[in-house]
PDB file of N, CA and C in Angstrom:
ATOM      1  N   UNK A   1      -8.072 -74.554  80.648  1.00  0.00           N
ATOM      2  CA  UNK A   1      -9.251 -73.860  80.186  1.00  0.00           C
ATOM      3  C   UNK A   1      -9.528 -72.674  81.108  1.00  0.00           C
ATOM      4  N   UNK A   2     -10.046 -71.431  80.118  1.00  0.00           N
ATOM      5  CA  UNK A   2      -9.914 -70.408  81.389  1.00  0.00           C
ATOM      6  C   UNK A   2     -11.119 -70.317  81.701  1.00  0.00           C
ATOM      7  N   UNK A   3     -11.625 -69.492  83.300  1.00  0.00           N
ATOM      8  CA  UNK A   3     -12.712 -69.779  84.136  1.00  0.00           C
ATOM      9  C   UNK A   3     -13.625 -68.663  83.988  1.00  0.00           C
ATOM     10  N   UNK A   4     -15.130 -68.676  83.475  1.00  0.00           N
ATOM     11  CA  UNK A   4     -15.106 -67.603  82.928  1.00  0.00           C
ATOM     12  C   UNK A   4     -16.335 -67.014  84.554  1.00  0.00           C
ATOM     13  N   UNK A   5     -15.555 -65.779  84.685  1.00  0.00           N
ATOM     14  CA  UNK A   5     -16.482 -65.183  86.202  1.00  0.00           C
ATOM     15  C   UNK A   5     -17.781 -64.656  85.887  1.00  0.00           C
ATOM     16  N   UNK A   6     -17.670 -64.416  85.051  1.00  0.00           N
ATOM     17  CA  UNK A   6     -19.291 -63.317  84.551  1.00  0.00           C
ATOM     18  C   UNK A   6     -20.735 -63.977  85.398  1.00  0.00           C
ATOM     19  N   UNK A   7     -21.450 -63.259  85.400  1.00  0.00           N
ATOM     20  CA  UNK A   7     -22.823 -63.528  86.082  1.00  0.00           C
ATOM     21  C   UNK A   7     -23.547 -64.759  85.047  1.00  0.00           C
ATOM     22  N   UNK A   8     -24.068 -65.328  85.384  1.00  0.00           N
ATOM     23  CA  UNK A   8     -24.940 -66.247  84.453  1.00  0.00           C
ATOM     24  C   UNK A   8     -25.886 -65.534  83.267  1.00  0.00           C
ATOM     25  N   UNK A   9     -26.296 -64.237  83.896  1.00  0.00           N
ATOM     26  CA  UNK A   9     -26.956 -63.637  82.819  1.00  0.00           C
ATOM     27  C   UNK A   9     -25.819 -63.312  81.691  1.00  0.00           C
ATOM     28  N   UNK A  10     -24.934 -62.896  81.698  1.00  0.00           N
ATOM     29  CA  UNK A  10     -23.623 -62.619  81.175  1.00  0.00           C
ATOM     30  C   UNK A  10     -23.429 -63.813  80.056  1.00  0.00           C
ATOM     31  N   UNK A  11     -23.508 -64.999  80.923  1.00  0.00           N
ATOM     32  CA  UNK A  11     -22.558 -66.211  80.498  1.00  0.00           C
ATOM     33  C   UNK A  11     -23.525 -66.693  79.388  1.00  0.00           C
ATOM     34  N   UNK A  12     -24.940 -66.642  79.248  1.00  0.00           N
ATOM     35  CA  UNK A  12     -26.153 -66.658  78.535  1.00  0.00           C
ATOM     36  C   UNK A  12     -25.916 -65.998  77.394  1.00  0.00           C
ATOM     37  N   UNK A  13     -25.873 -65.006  77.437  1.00  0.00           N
ATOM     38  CA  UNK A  13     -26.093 -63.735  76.582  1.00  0.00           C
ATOM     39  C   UNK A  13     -24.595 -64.012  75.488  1.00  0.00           C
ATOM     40  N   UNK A  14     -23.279 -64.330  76.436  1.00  0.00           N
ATOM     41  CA  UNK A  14     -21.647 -64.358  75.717  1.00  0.00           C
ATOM     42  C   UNK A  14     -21.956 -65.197  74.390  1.00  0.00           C
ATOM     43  N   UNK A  15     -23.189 -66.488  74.692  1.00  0.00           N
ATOM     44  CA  UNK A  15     -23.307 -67.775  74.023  1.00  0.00           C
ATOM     45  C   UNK A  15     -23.493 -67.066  72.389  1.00  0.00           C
ATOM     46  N   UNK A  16     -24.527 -65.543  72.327  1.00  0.00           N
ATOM     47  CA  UNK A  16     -24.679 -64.989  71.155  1.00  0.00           C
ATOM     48  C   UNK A  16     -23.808 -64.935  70.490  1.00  0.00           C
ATOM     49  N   UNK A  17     -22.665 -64.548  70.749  1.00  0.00           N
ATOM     50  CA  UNK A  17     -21.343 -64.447  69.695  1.00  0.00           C
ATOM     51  C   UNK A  17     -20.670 -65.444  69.328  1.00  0.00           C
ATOM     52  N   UNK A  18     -21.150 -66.188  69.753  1.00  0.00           N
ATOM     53  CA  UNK A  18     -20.528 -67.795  69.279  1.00  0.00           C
ATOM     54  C   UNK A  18     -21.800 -68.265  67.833  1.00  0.00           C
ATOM     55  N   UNK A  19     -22.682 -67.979  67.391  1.00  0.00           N
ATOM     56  CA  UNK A  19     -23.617 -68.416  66.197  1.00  0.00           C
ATOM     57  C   UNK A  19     -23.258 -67.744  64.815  1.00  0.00           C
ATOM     58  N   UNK A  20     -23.337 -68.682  64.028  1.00  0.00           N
ATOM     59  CA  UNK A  20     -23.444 -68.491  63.039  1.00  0.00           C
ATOM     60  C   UNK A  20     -24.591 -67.117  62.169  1.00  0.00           C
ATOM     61  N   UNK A  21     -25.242 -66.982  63.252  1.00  0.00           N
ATOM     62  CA  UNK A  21     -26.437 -65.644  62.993  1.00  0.00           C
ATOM     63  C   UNK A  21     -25.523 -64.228  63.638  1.00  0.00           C
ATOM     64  N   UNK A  22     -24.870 -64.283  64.330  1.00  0.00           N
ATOM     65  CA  UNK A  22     -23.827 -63.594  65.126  1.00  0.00           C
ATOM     66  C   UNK A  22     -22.568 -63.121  63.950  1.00  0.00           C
ATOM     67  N   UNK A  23     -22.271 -64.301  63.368  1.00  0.00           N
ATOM     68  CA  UNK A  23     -20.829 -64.397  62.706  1.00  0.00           C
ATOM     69  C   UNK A  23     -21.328 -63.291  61.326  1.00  0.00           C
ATOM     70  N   UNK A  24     -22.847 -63.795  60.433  1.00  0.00           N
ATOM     71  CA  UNK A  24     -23.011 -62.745  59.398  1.00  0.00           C
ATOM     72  C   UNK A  24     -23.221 -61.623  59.704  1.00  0.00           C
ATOM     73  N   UNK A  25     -23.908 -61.007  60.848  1.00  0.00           N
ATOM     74  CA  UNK A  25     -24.476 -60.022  61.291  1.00  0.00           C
ATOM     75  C   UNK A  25     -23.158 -59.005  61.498  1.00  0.00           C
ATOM     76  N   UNK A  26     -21.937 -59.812  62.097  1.00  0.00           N
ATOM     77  CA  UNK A  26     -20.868 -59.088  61.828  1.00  0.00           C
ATOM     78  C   UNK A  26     -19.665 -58.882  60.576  1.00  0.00           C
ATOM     79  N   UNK A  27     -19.631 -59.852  59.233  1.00  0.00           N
ATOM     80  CA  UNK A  27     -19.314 -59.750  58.892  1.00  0.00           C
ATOM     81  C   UNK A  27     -20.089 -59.225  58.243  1.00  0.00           C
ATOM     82  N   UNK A  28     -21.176 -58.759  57.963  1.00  0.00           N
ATOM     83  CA  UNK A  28     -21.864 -57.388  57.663  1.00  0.00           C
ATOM     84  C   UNK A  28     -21.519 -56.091  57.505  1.00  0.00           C
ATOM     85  N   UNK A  29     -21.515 -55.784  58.482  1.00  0.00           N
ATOM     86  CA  UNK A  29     -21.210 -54.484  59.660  1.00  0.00           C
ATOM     87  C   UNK A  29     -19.583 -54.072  59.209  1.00  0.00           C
ATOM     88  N   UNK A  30     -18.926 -55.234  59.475  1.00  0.00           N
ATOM     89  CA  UNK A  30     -17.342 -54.851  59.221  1.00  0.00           C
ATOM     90  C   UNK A  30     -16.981 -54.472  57.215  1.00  0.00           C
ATOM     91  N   UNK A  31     -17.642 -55.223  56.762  1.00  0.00           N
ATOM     92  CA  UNK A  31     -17.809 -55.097  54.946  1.00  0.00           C
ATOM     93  C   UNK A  31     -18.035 -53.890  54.708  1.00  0.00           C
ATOM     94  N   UNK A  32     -19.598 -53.337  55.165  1.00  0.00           N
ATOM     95  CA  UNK A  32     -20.357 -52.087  55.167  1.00  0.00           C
ATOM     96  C   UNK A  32     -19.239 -50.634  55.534  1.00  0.00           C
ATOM     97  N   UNK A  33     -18.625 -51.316  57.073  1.00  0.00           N
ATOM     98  CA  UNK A  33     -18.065 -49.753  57.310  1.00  0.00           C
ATOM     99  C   UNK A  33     -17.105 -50.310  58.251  1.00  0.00           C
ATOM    100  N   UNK A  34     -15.702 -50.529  57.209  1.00  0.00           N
ATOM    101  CA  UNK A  34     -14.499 -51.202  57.227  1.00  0.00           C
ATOM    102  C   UNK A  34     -13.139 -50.464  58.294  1.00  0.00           C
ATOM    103  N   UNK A  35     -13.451 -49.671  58.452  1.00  0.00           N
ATOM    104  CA  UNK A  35     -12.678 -48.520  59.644  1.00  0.00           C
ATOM    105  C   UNK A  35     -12.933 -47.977  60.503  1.00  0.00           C
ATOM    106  N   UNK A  36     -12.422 -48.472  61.669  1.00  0.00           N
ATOM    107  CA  UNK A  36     -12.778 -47.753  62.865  1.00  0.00           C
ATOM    108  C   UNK A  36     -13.378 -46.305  62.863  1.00  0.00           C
ATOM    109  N   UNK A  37     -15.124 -46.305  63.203  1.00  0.00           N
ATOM    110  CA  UNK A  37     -15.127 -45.136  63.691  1.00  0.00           C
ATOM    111  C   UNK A  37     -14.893 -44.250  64.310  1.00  0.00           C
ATOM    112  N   UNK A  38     -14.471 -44.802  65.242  1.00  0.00           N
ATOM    113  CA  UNK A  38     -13.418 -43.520  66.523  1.00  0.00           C
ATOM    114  C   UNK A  38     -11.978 -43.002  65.925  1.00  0.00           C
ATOM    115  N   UNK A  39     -11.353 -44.017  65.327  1.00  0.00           N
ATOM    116  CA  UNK A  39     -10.048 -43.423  64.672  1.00  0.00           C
ATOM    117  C   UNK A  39     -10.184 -42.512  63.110  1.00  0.00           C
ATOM    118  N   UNK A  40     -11.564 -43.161  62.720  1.00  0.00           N
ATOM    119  CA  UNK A  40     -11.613 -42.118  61.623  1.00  0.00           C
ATOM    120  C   UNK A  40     -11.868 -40.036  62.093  1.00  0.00           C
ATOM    121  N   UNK A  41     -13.069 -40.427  63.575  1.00  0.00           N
ATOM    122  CA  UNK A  41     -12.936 -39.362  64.271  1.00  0.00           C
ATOM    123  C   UNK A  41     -12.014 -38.574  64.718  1.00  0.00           C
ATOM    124  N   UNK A  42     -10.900 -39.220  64.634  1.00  0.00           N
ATOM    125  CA  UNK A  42      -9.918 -38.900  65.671  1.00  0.00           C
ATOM    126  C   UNK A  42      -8.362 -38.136  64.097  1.00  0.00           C
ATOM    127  N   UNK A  43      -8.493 -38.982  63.019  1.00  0.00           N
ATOM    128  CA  UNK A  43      -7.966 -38.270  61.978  1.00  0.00           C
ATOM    129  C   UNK A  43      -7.149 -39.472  61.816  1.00  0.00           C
ATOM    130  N   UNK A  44      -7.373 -40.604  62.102  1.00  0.00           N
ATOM    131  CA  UNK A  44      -6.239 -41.825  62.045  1.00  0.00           C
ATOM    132  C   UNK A  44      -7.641 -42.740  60.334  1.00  0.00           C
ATOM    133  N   UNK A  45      -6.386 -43.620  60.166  1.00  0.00           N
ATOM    134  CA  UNK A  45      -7.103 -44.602  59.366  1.00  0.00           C
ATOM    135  C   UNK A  45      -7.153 -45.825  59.961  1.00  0.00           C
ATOM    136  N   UNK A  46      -7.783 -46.397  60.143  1.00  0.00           N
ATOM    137  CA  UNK A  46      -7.269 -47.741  61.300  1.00  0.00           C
ATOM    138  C   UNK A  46      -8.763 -48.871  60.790  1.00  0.00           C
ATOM    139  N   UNK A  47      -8.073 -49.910  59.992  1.00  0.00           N
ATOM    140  CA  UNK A  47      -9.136 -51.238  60.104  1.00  0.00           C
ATOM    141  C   UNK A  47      -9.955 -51.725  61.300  1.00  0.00           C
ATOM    142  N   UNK A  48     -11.333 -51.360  60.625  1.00  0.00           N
ATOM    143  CA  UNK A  48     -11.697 -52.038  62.504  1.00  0.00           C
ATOM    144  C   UNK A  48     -11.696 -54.034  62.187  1.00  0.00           C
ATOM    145  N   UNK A  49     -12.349 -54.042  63.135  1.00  0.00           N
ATOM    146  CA  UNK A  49     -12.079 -55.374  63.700  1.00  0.00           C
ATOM    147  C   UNK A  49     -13.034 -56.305  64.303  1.00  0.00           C
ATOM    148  N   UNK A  50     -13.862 -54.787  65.038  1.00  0.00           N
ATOM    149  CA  UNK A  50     -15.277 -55.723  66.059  1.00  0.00           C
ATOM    150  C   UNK A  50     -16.232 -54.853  65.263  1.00  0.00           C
ATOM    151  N   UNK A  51     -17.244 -55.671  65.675  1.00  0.00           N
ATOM    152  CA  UNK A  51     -18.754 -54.939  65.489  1.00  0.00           C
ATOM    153  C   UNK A  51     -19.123 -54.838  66.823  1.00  0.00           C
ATOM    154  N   UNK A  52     -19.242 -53.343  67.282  1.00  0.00           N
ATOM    155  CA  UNK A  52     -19.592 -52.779  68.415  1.00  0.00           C
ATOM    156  C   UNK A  52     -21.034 -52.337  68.565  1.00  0.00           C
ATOM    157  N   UNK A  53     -22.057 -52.696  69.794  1.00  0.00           N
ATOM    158  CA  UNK A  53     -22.962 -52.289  69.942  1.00  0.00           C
ATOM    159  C   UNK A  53     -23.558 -50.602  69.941  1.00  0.00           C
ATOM    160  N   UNK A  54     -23.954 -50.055  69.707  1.00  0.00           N
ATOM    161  CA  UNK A  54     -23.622 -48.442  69.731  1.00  0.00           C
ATOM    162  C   UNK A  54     -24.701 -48.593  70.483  1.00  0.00           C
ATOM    163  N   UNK A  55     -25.762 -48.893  71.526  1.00  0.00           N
ATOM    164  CA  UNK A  55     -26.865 -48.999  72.656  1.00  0.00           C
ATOM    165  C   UNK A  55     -25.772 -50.249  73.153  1.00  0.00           C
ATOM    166  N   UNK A  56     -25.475 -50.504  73.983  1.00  0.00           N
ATOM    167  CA  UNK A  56     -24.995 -52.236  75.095  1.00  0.00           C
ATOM    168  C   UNK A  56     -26.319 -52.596  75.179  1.00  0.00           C
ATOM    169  N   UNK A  57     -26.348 -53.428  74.972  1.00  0.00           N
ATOM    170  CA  UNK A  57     -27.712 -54.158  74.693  1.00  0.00           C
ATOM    171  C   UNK A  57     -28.172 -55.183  76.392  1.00  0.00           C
ATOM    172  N   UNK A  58     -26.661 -55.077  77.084  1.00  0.00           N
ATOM    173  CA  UNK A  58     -27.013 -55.570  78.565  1.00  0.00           C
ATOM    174  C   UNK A  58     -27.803 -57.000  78.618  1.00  0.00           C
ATOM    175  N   UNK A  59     -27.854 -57.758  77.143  1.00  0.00           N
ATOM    176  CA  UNK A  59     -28.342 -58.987  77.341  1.00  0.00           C
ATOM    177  C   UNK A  59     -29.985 -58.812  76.761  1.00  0.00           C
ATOM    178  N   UNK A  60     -30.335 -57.854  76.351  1.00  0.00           N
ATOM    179  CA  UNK A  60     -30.924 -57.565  75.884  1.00  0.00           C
ATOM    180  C   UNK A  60     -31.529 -58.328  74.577  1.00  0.00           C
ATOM    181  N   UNK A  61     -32.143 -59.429  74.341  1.00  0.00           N
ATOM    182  CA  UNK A  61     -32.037 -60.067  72.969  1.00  0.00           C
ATOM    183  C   UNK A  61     -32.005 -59.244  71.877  1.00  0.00           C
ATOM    184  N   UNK A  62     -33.274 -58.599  71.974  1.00  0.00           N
ATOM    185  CA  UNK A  62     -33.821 -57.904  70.903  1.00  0.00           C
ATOM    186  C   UNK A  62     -32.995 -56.726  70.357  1.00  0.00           C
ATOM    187  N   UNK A  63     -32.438 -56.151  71.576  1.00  0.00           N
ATOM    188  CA  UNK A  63     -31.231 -54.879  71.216  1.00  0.00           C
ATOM    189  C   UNK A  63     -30.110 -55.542  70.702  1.00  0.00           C
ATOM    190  N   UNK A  64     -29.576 -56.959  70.938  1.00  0.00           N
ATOM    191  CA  UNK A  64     -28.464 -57.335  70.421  1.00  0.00           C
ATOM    192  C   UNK A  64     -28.527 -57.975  69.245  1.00  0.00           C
ATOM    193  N   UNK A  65     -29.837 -58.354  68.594  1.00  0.00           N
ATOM    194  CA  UNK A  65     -30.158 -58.861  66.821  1.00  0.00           C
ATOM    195  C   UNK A  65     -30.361 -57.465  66.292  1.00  0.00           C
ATOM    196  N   UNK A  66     -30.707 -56.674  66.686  1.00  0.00           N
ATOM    197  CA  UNK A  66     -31.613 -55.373  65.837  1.00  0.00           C
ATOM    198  C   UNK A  66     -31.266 -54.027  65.994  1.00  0.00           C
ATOM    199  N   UNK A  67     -29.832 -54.257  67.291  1.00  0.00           N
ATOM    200  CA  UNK A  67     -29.887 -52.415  67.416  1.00  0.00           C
ATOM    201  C   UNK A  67     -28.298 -52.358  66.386  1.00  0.00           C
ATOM    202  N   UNK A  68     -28.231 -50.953  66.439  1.00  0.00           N
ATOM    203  CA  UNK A  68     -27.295 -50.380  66.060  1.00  0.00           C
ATOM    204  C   UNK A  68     -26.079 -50.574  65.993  1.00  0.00           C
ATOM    205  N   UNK A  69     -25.263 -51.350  64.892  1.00  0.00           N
ATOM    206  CA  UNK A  69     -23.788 -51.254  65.170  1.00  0.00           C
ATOM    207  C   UNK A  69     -22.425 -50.174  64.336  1.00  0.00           C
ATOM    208  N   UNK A  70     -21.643 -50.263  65.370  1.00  0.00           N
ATOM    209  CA  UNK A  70     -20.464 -49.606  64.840  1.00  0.00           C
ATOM    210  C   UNK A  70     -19.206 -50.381  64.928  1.00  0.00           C
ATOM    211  N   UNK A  71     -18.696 -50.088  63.567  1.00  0.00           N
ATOM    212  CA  UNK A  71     -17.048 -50.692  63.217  1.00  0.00           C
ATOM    213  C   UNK A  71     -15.951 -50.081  63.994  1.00  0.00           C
ATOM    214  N   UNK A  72     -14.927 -50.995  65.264  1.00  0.00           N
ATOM    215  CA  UNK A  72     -14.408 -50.300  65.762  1.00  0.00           C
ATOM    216  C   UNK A  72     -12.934 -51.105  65.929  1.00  0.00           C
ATOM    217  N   UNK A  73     -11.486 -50.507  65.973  1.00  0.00           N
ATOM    218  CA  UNK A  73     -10.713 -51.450  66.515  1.00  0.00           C
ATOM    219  C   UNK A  73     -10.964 -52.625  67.236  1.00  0.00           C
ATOM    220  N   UNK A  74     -10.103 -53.094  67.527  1.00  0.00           N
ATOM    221  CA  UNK A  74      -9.332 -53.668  69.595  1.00  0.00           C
ATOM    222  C   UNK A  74      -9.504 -52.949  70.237  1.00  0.00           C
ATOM    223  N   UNK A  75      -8.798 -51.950  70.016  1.00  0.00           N
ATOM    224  CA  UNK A  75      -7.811 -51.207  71.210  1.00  0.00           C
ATOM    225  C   UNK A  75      -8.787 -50.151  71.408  1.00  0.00           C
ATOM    226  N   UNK A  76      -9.874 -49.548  70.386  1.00  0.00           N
ATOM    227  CA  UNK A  76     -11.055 -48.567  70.675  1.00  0.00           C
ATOM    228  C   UNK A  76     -12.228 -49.079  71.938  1.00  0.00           C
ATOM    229  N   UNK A  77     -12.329 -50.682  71.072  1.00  0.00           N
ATOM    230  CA  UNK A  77     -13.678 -51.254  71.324  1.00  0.00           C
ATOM    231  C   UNK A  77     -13.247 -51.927  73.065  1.00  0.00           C
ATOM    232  N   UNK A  78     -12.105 -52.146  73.447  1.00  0.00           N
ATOM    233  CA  UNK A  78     -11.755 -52.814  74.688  1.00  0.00           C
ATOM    234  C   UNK A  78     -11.234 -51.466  75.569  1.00  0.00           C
ATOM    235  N   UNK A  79     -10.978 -50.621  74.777  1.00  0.00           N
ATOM    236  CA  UNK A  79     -10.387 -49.456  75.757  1.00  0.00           C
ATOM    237  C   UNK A  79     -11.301 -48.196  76.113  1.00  0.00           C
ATOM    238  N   UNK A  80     -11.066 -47.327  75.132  1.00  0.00           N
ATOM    239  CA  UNK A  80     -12.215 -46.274  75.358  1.00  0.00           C
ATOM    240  C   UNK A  80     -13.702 -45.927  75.448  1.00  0.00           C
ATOM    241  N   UNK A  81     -14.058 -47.177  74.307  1.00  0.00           N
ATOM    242  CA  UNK A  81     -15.863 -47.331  74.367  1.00  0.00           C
ATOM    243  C   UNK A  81     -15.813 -47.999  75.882  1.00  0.00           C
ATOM    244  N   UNK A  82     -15.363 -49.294  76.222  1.00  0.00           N
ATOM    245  CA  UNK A  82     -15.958 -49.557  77.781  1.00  0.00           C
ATOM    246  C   UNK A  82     -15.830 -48.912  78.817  1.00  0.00           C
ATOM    247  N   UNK A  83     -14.366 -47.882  79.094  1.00  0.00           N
ATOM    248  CA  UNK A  83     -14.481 -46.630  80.049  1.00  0.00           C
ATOM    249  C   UNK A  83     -15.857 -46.108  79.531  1.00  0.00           C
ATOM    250  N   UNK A  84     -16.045 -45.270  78.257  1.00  0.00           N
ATOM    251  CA  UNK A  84     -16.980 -44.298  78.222  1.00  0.00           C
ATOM    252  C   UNK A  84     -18.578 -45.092  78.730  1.00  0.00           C
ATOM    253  N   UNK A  85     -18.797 -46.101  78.471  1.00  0.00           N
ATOM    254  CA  UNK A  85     -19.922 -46.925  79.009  1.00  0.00           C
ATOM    255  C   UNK A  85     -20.052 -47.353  80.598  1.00  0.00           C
ATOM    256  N   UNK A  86     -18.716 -47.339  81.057  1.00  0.00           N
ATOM    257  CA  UNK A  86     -18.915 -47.172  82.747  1.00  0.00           C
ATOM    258  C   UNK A  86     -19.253 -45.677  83.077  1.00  0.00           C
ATOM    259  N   UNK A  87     -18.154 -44.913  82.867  1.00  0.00           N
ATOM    260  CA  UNK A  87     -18.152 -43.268  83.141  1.00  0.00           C
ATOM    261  C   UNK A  87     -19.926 -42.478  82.889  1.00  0.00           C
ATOM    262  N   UNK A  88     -20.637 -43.231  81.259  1.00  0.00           N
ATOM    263  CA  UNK A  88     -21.276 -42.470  81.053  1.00  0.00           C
ATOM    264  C   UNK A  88     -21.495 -41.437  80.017  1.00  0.00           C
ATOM    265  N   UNK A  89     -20.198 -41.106  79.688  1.00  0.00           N
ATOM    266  CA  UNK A  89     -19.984 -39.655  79.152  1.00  0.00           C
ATOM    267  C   UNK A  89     -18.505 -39.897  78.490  1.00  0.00           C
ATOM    268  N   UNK A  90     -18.472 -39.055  77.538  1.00  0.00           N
ATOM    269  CA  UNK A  90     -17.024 -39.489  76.333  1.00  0.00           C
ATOM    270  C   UNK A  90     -16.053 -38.419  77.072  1.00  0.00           C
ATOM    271  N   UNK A  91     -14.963 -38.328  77.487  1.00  0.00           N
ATOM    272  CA  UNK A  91     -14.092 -37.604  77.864  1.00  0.00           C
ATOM    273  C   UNK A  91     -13.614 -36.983  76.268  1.00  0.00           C
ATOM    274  N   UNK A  92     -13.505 -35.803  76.360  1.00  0.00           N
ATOM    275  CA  UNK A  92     -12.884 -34.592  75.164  1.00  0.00           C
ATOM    276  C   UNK A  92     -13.301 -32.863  75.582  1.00  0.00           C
ATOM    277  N   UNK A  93     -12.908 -32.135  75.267  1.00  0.00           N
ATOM    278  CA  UNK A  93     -13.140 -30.933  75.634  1.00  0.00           C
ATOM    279  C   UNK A  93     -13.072 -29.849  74.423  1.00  0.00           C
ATOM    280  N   UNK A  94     -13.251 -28.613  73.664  1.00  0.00           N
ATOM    281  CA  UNK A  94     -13.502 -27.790  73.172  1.00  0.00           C
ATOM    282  C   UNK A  94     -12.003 -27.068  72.816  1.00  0.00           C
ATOM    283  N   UNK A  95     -12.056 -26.057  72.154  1.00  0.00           N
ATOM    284  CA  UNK A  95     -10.413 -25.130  72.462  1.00  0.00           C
ATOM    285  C   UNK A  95     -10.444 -24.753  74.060  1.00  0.00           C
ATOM    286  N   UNK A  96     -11.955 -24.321  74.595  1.00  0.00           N
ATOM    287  CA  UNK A  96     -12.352 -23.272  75.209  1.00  0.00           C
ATOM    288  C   UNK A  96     -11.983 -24.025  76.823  1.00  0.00           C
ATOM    289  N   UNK A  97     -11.914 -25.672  76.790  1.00  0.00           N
ATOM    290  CA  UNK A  97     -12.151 -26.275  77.694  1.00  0.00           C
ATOM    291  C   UNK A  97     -13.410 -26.737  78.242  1.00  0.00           C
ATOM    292  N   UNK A  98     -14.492 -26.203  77.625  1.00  0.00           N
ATOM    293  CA  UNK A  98     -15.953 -26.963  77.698  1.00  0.00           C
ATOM    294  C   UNK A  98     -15.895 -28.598  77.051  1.00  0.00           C
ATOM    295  N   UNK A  99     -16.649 -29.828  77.769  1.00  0.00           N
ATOM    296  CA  UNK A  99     -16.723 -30.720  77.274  1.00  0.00           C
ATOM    297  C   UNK A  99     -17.279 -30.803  76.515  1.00  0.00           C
ATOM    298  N   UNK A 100     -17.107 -31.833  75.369  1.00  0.00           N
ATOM    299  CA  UNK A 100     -17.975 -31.745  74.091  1.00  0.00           C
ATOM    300  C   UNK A 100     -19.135 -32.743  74.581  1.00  0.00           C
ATOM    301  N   UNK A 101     -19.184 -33.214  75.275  1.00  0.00           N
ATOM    302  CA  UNK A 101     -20.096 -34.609  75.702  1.00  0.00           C
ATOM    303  C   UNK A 101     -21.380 -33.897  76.425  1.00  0.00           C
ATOM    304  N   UNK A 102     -22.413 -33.645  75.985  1.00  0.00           N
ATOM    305  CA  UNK A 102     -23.796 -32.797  77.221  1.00  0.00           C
ATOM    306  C   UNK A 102     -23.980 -33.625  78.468  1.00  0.00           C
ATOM    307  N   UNK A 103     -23.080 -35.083  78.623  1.00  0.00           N
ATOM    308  CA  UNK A 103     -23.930 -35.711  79.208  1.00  0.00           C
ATOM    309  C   UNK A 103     -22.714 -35.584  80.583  1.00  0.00           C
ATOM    310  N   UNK A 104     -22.003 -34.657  79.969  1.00  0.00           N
ATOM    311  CA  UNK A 104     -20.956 -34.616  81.311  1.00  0.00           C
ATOM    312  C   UNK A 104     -20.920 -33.970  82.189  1.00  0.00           C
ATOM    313  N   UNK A 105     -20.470 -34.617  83.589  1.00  0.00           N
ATOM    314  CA  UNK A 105     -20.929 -33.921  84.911  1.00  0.00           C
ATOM    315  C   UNK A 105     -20.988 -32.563  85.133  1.00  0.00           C
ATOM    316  N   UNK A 106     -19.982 -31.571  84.037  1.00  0.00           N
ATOM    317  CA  UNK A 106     -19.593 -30.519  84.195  1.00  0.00           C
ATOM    318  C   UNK A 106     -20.780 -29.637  83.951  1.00  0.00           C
ATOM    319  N   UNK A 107     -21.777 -30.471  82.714  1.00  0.00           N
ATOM    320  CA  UNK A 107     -22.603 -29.950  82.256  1.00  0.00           C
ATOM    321  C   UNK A 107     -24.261 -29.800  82.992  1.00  0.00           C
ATOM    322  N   UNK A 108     -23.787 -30.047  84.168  1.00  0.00           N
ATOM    323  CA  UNK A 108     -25.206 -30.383  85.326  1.00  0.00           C
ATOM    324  C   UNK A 108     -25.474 -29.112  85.760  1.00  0.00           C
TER     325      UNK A 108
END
């Protein structure tokens, strides 16, 4: 059995995705809007897979029944959304080389 490290607030909060209130809420979300939004951005067609928080709700009850979701791969929702949620800011840039993101350091 694997050991799970997360903080207790973490380990609390993980318990949400295990309910049956969890399970419709996403097979919702995935019905509604069936393709990754980042790969549709990006010019790909790609089935998503997760229902992604678009706010991290950080354990948040109320943000995690009621806020905002988006349809996203695996490989989007484990790769690039959690960099961009540490970093802050979406890495991409312009023709010009300006970032497209306002929230990026460049843009201080």
């Amino acid at each position: 059995m694997r050991r799970d490290y997360r903080s207790p607030e973490a380990q609390t909060y993980r318990a949400w995705y295990k309910t049956a209130r969890w399970r419709v809420r996403r097979a919702a979300q995935l019905t509604n809007e069936p393709l990754c939004r980042m790969c549709l951005k990006a010019g790909r067609v790609t089935a998503a897979t997760v229902a992604d928080h678009v706010i991290p709700h950080k354990g948040d009850e109320r943000l995690f029944w009621t806020g905002e979701l988006q349809s996203l791969c695996k490989p989007h929702h484990d790769g690039a959304k959690q960099a961009e949620e540490r970093r802050g800011y979406i890495i991409g840039c312009d023709a010009s080389g300006r970032p497209l993101d306002p929230r990026h350091p460049w843009n201080r």
